[in-house]
N, C-alpha and C. Protein backbone atom coordinates (compact mmCIF):
# COMPACT_ATOMS: atom_id res chain seq x y z
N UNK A 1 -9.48 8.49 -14.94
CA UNK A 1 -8.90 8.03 -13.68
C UNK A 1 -10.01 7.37 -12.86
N UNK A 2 -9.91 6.12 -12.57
CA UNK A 2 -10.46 5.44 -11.77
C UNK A 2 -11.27 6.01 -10.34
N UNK A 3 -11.77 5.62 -9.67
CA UNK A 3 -12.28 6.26 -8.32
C UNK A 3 -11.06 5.89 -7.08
N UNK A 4 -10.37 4.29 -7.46
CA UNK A 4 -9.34 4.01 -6.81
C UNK A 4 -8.42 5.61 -6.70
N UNK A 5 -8.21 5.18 -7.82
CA UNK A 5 -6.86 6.23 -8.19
C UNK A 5 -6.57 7.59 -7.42
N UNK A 6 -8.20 8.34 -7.74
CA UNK A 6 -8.52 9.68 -7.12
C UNK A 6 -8.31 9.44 -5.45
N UNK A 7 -8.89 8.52 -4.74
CA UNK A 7 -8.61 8.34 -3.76
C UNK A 7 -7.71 7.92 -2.75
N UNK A 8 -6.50 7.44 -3.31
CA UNK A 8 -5.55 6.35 -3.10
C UNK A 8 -4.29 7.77 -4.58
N UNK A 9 -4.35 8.64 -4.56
CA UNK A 9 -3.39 9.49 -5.97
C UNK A 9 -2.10 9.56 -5.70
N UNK A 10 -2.22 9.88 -4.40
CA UNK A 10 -0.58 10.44 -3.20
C UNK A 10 0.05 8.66 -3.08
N UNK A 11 -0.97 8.09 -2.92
CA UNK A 11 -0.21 7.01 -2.38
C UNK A 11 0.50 5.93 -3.56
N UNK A 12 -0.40 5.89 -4.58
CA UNK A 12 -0.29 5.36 -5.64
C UNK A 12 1.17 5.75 -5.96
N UNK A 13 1.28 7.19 -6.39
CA UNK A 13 2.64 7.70 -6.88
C UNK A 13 3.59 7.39 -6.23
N UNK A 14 3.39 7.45 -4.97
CA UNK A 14 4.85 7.32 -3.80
C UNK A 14 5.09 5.92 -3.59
N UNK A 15 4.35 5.16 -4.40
CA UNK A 15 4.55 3.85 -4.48
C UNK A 15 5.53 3.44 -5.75
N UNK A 16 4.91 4.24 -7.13
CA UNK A 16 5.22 4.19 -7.84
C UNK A 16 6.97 4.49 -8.09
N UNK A 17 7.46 5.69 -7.47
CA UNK A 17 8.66 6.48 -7.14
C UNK A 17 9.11 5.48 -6.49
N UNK A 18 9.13 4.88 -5.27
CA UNK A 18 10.02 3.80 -4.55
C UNK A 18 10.19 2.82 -4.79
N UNK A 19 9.26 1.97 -5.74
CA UNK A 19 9.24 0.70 -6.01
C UNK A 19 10.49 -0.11 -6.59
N UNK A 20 11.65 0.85 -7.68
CA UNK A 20 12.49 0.23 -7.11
C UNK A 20 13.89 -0.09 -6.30
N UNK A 21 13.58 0.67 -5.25
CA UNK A 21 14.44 0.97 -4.11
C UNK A 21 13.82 0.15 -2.79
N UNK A 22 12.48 -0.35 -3.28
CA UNK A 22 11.49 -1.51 -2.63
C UNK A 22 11.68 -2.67 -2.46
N UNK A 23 11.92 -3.15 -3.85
CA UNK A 23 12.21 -4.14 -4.69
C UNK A 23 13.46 -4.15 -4.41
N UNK A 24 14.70 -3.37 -4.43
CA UNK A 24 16.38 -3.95 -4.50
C UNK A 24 16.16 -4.46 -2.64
N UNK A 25 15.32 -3.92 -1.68
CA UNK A 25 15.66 -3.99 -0.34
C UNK A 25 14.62 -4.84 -0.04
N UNK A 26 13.84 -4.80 -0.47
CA UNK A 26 12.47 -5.51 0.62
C UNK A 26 11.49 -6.37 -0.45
N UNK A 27 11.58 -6.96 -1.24
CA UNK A 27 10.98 -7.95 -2.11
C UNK A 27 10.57 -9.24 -1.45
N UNK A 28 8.93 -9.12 -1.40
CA UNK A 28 8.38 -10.16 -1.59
C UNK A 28 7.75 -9.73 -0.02
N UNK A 29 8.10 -8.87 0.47
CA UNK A 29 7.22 -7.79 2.10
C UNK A 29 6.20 -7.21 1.76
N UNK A 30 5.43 -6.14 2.59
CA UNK A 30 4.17 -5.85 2.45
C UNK A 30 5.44 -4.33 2.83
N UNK A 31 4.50 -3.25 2.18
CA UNK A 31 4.57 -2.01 2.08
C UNK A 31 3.05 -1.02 2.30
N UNK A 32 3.45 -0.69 3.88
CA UNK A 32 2.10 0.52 4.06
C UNK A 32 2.63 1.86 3.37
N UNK A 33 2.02 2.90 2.90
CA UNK A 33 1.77 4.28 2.59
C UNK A 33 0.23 4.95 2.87
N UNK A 34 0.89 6.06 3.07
CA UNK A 34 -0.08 7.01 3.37
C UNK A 34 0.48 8.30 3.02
N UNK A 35 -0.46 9.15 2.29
CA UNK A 35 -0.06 10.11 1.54
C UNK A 35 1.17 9.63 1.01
N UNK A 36 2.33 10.77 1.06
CA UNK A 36 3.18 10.46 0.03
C UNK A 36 4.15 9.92 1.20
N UNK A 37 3.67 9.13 2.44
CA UNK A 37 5.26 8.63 3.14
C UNK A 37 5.50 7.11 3.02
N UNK A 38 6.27 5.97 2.63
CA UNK A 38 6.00 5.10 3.07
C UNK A 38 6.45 4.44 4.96
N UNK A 39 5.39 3.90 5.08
CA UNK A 39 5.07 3.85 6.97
C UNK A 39 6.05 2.90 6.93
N UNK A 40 5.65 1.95 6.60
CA UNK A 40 6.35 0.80 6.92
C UNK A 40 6.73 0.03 6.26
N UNK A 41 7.07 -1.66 6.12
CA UNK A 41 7.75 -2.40 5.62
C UNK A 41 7.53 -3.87 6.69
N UNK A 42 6.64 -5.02 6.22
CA UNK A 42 6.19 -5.77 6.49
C UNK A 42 6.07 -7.06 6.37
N UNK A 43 5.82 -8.38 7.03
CA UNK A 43 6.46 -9.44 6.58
C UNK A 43 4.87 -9.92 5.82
N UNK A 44 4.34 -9.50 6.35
CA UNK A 44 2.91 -10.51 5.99
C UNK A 44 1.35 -8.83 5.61
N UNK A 45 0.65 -9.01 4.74
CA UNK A 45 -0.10 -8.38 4.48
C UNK A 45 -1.02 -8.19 5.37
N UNK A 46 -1.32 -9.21 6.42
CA UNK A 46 -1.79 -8.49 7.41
C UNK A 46 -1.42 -7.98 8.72
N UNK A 47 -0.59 -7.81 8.55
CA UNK A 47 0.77 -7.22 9.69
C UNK A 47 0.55 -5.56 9.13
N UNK A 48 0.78 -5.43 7.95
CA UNK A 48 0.54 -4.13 6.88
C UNK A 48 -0.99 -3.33 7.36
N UNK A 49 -1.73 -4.12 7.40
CA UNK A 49 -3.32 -3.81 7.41
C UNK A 49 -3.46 -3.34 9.08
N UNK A 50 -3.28 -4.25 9.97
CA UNK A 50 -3.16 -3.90 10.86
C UNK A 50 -2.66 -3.21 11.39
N UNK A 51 -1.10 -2.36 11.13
CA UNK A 51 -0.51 -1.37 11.22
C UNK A 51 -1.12 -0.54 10.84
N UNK A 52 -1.93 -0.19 9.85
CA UNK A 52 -2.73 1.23 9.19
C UNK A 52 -4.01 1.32 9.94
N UNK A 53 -4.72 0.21 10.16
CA UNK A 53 -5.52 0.48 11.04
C UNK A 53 -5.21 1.41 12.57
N UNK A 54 -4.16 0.49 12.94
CA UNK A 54 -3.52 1.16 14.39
C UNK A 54 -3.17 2.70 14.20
N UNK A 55 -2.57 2.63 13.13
CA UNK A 55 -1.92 4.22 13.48
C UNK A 55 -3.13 4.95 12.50
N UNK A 56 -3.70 4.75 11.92
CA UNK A 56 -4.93 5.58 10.87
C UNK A 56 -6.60 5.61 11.08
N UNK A 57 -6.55 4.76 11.35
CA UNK A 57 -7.70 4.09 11.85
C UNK A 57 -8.64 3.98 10.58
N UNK A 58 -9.96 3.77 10.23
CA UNK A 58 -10.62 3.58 9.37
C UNK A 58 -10.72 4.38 8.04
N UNK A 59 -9.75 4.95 7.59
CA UNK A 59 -9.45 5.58 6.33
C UNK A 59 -8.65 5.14 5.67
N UNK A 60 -8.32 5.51 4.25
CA UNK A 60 -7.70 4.58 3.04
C UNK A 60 -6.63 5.07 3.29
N UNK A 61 -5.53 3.70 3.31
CA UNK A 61 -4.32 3.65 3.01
C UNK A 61 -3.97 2.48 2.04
N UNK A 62 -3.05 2.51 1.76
CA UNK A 62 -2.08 1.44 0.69
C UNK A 62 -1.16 0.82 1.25
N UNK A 63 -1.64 -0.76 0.72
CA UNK A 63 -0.61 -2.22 0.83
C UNK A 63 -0.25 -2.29 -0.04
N UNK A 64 0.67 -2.96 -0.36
CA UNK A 64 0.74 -3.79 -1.50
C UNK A 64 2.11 -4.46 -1.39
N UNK A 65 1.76 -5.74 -1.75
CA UNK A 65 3.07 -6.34 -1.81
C UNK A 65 4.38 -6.15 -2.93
N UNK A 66 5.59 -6.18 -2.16
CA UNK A 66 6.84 -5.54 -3.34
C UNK A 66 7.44 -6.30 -4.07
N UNK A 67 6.46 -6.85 -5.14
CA UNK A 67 6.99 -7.59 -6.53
C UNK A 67 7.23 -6.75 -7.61
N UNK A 68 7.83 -7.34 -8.53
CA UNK A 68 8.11 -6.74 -9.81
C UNK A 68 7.11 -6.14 -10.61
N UNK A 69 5.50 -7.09 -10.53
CA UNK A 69 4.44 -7.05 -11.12
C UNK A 69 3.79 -6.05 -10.23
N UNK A 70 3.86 -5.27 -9.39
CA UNK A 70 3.15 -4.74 -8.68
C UNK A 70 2.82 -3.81 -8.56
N UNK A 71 3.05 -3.20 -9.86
CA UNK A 71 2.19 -1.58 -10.33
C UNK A 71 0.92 -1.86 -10.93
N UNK A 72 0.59 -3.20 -11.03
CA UNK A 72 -0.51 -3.41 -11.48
C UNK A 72 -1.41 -2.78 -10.57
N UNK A 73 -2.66 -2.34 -10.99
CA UNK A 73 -3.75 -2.10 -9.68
C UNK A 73 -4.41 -3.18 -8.93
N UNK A 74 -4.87 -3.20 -7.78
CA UNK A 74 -5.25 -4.04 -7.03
C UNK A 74 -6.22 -3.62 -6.16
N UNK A 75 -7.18 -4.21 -6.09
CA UNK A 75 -8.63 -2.90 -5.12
C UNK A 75 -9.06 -3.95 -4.18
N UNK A 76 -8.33 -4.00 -2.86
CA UNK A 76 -9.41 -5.02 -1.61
C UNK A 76 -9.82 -3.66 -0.89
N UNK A 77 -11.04 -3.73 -0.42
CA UNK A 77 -11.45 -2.77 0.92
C UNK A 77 -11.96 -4.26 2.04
N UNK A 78 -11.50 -4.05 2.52
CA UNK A 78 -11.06 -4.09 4.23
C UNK A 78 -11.99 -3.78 4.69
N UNK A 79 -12.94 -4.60 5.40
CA UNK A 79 -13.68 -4.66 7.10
C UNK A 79 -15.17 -3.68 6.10
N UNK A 80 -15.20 -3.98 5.03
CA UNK A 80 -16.57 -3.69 4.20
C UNK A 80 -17.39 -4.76 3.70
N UNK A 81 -18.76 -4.44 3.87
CA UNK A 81 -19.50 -5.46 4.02
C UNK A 81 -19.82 -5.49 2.01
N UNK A 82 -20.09 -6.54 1.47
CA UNK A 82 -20.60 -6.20 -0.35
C UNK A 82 -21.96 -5.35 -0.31
């Protein structure tokens, strides 16, 4: 298991479980989670980002946009310097 994975485990799954009840309603939106809830439902990815910031503040949460392909993994960190 990845370091993503371990860190991002709750969210990953509860992504995994909704995706397609995501997909029949909200395809092609941005989707926040945290732990196992999903927050929100979003037009633009940084509408998503910014929402987790607001209500979370500088700790890991999960975007991701609700395509078909989108169990793939995907790793941006946000407001980190290389």
């Amino acid at each position: 298991m990845t370091s993503v994975h371990r860190v991002l485990r709750e969210e990953y799954a509860c992504f995994g479980r909704e995706s397609e009840r995501l997909l029949a309603s909200d395809q092609g939106k941005y989707v926040l989670i945290r732990g196992a809830q999903v927050v929100g439902i979003f037009s633009t990815e940084a509408e998503a980002i910014r929402a987790g910031y607001d209500a979370f503040g500088p700790v890991p949460f999960f975007v991701r946009q609700i395509r078909p392909d989108a169990n793939r993994l995907r790793l941006d960190l946000f407001g980190r310097s290389p």
